[in-house]
ModelCIF file with pLDDT and N, C-alpha, C, O atoms, coordinates in Angstrom:
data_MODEL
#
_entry.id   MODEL 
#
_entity.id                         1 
_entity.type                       polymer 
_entity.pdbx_number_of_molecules   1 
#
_entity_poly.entity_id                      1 
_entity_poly.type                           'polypeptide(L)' 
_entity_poly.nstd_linkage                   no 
_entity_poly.nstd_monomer                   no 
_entity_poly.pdbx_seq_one_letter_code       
;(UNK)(UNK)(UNK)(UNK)(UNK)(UNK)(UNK)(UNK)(UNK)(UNK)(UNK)(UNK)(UNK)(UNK)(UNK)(UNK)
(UNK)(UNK)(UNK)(UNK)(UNK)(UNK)(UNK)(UNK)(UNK)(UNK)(UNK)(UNK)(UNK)(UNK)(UNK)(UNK)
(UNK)(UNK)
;
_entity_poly.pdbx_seq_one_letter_code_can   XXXXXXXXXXXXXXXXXXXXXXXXXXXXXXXXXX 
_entity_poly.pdbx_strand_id                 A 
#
loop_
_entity_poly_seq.entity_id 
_entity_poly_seq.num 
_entity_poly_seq.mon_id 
_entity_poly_seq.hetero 
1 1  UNK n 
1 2  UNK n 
1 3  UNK n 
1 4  UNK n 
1 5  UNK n 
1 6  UNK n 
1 7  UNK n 
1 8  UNK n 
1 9  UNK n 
1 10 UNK n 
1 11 UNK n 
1 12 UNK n 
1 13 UNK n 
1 14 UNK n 
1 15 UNK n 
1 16 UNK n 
1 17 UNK n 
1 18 UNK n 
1 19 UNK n 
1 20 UNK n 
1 21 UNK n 
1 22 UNK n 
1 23 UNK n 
1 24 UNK n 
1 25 UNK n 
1 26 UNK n 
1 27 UNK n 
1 28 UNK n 
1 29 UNK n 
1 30 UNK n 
1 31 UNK n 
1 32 UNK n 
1 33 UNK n 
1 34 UNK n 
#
_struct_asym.id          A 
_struct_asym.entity_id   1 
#
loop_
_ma_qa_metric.id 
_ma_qa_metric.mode 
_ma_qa_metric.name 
_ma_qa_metric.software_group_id 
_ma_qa_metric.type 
1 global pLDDT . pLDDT 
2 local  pLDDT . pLDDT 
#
_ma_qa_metric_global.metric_id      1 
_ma_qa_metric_global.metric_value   95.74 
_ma_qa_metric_global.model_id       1 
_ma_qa_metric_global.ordinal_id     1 
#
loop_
_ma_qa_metric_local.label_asym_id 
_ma_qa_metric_local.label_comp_id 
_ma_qa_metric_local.label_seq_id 
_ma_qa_metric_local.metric_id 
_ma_qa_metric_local.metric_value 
_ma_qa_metric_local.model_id 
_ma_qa_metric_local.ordinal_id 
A UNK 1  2 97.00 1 1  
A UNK 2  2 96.00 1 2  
A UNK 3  2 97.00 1 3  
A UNK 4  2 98.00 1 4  
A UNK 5  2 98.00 1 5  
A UNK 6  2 98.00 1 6  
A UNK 7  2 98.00 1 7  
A UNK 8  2 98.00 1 8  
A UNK 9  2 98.00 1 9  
A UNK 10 2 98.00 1 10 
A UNK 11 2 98.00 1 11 
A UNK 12 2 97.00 1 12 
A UNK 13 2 95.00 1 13 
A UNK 14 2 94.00 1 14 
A UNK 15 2 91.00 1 15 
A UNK 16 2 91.00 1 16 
A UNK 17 2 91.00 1 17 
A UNK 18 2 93.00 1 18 
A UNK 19 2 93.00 1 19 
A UNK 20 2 93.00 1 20 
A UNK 21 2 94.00 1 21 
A UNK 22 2 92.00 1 22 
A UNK 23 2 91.00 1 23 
A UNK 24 2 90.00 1 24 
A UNK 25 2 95.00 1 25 
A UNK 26 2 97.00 1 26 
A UNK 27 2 98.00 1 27 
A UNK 28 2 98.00 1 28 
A UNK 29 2 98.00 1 29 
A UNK 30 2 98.00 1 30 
A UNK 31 2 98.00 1 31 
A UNK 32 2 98.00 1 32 
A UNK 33 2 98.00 1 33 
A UNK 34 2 98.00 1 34 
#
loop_
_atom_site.group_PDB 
_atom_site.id 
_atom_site.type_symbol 
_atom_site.label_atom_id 
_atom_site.label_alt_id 
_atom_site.label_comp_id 
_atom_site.label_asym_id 
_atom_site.label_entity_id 
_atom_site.label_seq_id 
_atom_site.pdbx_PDB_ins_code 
_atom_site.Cartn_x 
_atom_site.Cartn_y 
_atom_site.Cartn_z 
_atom_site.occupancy 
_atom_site.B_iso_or_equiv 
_atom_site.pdbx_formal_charge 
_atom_site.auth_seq_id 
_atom_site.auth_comp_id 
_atom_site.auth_asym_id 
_atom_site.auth_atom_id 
_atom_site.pdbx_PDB_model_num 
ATOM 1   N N  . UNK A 1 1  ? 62.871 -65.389 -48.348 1.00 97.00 ? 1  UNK A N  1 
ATOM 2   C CA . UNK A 1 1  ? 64.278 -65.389 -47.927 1.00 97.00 ? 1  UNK A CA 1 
ATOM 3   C C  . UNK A 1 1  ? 64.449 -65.462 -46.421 1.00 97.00 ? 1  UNK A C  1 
ATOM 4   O O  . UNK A 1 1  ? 65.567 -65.706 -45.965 1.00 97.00 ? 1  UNK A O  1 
ATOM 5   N N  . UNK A 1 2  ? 63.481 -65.279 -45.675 1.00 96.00 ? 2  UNK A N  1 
ATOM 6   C CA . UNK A 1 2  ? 63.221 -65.434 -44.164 1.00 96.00 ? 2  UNK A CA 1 
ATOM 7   C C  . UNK A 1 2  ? 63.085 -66.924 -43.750 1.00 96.00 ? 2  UNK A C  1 
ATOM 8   O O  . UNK A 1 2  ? 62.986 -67.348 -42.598 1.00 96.00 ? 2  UNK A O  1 
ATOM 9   N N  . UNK A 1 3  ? 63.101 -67.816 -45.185 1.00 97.00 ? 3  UNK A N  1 
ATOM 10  C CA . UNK A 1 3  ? 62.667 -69.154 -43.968 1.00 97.00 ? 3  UNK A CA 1 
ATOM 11  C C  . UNK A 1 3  ? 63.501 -70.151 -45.196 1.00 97.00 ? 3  UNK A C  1 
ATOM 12  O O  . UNK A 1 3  ? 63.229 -71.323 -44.938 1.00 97.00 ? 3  UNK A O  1 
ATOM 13  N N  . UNK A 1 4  ? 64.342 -70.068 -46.331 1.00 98.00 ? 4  UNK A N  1 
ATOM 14  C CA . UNK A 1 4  ? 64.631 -70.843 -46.691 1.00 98.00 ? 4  UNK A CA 1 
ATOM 15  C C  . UNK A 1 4  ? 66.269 -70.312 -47.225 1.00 98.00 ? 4  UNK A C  1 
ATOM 16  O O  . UNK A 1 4  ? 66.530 -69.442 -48.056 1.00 98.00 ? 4  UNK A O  1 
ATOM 17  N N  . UNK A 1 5  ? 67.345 -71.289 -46.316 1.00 98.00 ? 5  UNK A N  1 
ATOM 18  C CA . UNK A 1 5  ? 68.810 -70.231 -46.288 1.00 98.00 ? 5  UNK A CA 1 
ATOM 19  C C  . UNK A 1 5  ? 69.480 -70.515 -47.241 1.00 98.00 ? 5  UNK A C  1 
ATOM 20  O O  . UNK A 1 5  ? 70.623 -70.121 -47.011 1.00 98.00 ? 5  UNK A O  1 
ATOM 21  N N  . UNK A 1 6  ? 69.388 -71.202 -48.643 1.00 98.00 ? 6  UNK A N  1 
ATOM 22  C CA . UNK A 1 6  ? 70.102 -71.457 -49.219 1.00 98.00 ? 6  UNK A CA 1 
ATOM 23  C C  . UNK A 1 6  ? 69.140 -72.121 -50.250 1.00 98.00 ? 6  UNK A C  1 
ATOM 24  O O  . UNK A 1 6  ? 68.091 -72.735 -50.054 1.00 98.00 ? 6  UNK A O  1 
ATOM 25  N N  . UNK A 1 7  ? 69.888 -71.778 -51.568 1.00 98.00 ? 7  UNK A N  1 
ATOM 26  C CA . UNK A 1 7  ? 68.608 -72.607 -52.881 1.00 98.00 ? 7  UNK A CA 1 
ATOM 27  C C  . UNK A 1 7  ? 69.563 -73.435 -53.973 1.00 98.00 ? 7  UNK A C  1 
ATOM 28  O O  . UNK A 1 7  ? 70.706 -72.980 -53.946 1.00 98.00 ? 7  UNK A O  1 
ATOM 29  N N  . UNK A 1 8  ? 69.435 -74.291 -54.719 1.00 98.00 ? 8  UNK A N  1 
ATOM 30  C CA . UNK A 1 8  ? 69.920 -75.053 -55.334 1.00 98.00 ? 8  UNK A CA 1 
ATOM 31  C C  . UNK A 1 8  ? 69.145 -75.460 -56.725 1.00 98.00 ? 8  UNK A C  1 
ATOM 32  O O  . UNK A 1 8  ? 68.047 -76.002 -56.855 1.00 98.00 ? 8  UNK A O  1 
ATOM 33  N N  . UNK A 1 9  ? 70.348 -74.892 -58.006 1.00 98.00 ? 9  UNK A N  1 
ATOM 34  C CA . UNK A 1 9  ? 69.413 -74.855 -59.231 1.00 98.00 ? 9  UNK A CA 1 
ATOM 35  C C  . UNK A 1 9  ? 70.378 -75.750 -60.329 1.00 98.00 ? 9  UNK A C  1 
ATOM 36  O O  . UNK A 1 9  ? 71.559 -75.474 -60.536 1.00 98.00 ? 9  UNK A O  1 
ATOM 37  N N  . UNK A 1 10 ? 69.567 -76.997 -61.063 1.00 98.00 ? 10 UNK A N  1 
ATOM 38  C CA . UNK A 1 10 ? 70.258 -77.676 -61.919 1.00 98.00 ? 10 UNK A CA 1 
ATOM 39  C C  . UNK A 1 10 ? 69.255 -77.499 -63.378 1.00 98.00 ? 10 UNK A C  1 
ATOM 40  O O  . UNK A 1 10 ? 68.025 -77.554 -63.360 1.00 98.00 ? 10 UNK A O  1 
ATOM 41  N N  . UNK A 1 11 ? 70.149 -77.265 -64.681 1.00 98.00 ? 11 UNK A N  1 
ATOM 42  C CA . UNK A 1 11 ? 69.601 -76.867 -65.995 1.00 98.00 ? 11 UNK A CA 1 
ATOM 43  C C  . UNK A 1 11 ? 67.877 -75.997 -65.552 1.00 98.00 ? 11 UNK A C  1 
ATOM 44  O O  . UNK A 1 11 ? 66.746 -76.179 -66.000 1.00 98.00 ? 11 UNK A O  1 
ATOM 45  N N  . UNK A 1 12 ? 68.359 -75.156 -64.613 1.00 97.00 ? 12 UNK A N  1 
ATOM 46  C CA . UNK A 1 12 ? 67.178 -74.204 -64.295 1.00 97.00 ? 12 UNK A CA 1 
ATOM 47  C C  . UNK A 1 12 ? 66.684 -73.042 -65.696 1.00 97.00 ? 12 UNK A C  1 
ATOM 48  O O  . UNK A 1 12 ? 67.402 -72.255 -66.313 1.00 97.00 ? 12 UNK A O  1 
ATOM 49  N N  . UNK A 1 13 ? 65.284 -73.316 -65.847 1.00 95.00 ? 13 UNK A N  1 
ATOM 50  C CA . UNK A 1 13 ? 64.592 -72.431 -66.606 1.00 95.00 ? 13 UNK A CA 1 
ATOM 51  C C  . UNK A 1 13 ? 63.815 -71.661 -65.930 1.00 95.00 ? 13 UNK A C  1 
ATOM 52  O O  . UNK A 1 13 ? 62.847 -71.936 -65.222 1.00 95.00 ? 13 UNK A O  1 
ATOM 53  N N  . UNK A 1 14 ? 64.411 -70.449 -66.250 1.00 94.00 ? 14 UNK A N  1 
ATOM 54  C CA . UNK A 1 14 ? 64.101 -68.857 -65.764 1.00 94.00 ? 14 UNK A CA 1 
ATOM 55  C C  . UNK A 1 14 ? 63.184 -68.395 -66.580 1.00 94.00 ? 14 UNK A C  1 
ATOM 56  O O  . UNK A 1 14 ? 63.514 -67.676 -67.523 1.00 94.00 ? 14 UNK A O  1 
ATOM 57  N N  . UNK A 1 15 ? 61.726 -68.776 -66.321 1.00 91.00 ? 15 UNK A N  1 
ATOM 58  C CA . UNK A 1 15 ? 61.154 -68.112 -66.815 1.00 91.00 ? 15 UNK A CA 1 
ATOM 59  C C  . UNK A 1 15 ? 60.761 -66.388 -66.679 1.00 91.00 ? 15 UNK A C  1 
ATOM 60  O O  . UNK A 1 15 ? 60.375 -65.566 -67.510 1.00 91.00 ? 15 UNK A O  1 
ATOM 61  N N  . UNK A 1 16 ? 61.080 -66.304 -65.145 1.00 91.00 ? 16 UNK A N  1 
ATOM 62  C CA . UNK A 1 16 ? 60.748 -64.885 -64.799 1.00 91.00 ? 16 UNK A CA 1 
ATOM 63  C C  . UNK A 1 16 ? 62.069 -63.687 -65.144 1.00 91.00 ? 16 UNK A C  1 
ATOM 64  O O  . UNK A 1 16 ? 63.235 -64.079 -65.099 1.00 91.00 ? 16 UNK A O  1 
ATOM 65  N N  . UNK A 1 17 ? 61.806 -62.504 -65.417 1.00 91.00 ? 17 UNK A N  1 
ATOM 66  C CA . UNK A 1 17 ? 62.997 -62.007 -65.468 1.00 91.00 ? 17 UNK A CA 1 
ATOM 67  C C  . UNK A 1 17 ? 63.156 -61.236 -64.414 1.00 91.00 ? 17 UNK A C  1 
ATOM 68  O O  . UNK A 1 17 ? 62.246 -60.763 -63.733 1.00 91.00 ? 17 UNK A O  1 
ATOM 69  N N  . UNK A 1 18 ? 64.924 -61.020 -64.175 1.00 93.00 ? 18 UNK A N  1 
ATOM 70  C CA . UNK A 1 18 ? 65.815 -60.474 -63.160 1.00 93.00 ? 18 UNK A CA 1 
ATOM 71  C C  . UNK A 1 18 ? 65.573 -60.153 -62.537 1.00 93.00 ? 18 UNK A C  1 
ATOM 72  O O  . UNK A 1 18 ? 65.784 -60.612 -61.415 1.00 93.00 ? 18 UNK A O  1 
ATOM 73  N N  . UNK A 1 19 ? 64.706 -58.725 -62.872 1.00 93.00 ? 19 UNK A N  1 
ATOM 74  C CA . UNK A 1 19 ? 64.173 -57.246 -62.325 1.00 93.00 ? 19 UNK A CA 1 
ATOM 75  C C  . UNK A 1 19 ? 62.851 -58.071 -61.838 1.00 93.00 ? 19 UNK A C  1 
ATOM 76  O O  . UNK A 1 19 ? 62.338 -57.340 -60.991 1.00 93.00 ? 19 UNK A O  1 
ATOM 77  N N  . UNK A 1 20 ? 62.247 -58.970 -61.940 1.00 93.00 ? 20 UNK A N  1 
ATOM 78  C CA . UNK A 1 20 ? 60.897 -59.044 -61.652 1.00 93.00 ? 20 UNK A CA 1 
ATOM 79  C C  . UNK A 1 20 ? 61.209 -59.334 -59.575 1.00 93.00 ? 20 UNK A C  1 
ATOM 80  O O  . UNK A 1 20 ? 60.461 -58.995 -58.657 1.00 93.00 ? 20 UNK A O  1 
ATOM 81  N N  . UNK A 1 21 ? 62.448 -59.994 -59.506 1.00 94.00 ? 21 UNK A N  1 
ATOM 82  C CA . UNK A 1 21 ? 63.300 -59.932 -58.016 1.00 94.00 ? 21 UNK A CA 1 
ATOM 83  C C  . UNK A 1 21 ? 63.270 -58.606 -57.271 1.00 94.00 ? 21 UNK A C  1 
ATOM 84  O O  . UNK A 1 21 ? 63.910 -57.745 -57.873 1.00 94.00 ? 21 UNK A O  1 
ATOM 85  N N  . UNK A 1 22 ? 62.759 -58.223 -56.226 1.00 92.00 ? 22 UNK A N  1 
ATOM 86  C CA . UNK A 1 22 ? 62.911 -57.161 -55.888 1.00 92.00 ? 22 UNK A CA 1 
ATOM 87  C C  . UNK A 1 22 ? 63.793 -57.200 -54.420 1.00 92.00 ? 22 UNK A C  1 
ATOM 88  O O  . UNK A 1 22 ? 64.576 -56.295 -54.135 1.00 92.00 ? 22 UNK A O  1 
ATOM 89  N N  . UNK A 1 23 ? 63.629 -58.008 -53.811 1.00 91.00 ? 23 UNK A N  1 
ATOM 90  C CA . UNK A 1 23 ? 63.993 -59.188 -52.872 1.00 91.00 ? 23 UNK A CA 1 
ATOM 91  C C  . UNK A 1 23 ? 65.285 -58.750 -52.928 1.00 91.00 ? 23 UNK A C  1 
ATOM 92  O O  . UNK A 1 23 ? 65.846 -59.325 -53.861 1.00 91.00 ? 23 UNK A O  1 
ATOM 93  N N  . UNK A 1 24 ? 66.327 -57.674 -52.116 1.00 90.00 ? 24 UNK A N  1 
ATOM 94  C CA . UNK A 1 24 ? 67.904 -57.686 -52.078 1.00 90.00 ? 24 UNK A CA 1 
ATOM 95  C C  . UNK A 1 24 ? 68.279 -58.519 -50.914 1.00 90.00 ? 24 UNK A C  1 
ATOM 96  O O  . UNK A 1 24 ? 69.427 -58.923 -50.724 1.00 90.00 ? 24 UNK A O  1 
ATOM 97  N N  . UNK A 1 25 ? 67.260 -58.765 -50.132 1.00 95.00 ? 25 UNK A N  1 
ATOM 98  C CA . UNK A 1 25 ? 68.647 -59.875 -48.429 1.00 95.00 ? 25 UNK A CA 1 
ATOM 99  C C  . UNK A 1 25 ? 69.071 -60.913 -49.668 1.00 95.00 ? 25 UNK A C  1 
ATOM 100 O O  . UNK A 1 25 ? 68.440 -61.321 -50.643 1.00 95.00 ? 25 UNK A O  1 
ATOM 101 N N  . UNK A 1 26 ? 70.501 -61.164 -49.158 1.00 97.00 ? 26 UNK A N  1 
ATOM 102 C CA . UNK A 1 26 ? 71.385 -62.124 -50.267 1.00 97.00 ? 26 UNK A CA 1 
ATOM 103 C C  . UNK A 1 26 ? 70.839 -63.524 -49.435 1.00 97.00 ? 26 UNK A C  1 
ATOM 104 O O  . UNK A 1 26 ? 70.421 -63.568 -48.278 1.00 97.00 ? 26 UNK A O  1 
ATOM 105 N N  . UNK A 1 27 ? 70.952 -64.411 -50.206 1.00 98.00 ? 27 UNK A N  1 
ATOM 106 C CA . UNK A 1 27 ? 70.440 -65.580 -50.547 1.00 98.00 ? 27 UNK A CA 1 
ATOM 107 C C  . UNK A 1 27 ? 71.397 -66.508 -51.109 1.00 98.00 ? 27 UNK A C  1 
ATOM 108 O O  . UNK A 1 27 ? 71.429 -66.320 -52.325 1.00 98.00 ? 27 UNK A O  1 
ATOM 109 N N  . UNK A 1 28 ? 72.428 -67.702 -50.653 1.00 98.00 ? 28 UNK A N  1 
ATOM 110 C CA . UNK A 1 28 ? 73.349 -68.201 -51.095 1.00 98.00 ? 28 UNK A CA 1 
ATOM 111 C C  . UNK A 1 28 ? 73.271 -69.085 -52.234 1.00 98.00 ? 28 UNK A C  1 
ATOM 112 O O  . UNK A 1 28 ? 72.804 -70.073 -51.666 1.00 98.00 ? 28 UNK A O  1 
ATOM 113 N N  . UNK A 1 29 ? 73.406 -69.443 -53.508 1.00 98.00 ? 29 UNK A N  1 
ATOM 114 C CA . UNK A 1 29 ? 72.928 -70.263 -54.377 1.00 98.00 ? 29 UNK A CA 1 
ATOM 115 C C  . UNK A 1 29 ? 73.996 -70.723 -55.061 1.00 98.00 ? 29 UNK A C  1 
ATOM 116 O O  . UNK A 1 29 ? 75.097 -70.172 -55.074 1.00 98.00 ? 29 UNK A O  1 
ATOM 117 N N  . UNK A 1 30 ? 73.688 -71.779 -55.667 1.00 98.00 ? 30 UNK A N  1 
ATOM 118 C CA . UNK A 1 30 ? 75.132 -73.161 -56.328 1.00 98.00 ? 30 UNK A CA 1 
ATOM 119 C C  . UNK A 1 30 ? 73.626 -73.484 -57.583 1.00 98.00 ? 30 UNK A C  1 
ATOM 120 O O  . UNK A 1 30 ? 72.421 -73.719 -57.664 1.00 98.00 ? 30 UNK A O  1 
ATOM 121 N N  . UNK A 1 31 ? 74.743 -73.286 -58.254 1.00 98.00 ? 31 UNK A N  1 
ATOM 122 C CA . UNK A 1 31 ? 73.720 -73.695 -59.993 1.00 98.00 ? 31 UNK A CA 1 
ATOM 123 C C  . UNK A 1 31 ? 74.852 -74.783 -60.511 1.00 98.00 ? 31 UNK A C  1 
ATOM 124 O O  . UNK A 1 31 ? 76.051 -74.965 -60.299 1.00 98.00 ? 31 UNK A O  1 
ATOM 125 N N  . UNK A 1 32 ? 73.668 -75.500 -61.423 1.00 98.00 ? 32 UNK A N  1 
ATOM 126 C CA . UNK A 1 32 ? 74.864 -76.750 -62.297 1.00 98.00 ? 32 UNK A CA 1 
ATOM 127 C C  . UNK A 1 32 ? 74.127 -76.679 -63.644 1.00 98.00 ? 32 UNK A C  1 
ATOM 128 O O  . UNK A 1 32 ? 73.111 -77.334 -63.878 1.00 98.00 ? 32 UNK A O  1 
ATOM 129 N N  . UNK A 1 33 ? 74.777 -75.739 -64.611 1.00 98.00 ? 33 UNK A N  1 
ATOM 130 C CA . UNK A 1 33 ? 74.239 -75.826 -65.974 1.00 98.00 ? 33 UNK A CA 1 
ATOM 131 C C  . UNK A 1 33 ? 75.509 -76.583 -67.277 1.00 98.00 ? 33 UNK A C  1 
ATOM 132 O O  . UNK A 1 33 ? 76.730 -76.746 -67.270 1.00 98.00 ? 33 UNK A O  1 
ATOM 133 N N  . UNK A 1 34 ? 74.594 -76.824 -68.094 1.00 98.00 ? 34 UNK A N  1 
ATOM 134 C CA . UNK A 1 34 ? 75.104 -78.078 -69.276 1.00 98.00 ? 34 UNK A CA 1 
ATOM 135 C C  . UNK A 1 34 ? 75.052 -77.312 -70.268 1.00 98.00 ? 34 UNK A C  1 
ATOM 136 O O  . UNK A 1 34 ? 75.333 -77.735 -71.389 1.00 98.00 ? 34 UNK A O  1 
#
């Protein structure tokens, strides 16, 4: 989260779960799901 300011996710598969994030600095993100 220190070197990449923004992430971008289309019909993204989450394999990892939620909690596995420990990571709170916010992070701006735009998803496009079908």
């Amino acid at each position: 989260p220190d070197r990449i300011a923004a992430v971008g996710m289309v019909g993204a598969a989450q394999t990892q779960p939620w909690s596995w994030c420990t990571e709170r600095r916010p992070v701006p993100m735009i998803a496009f799901h079908g």
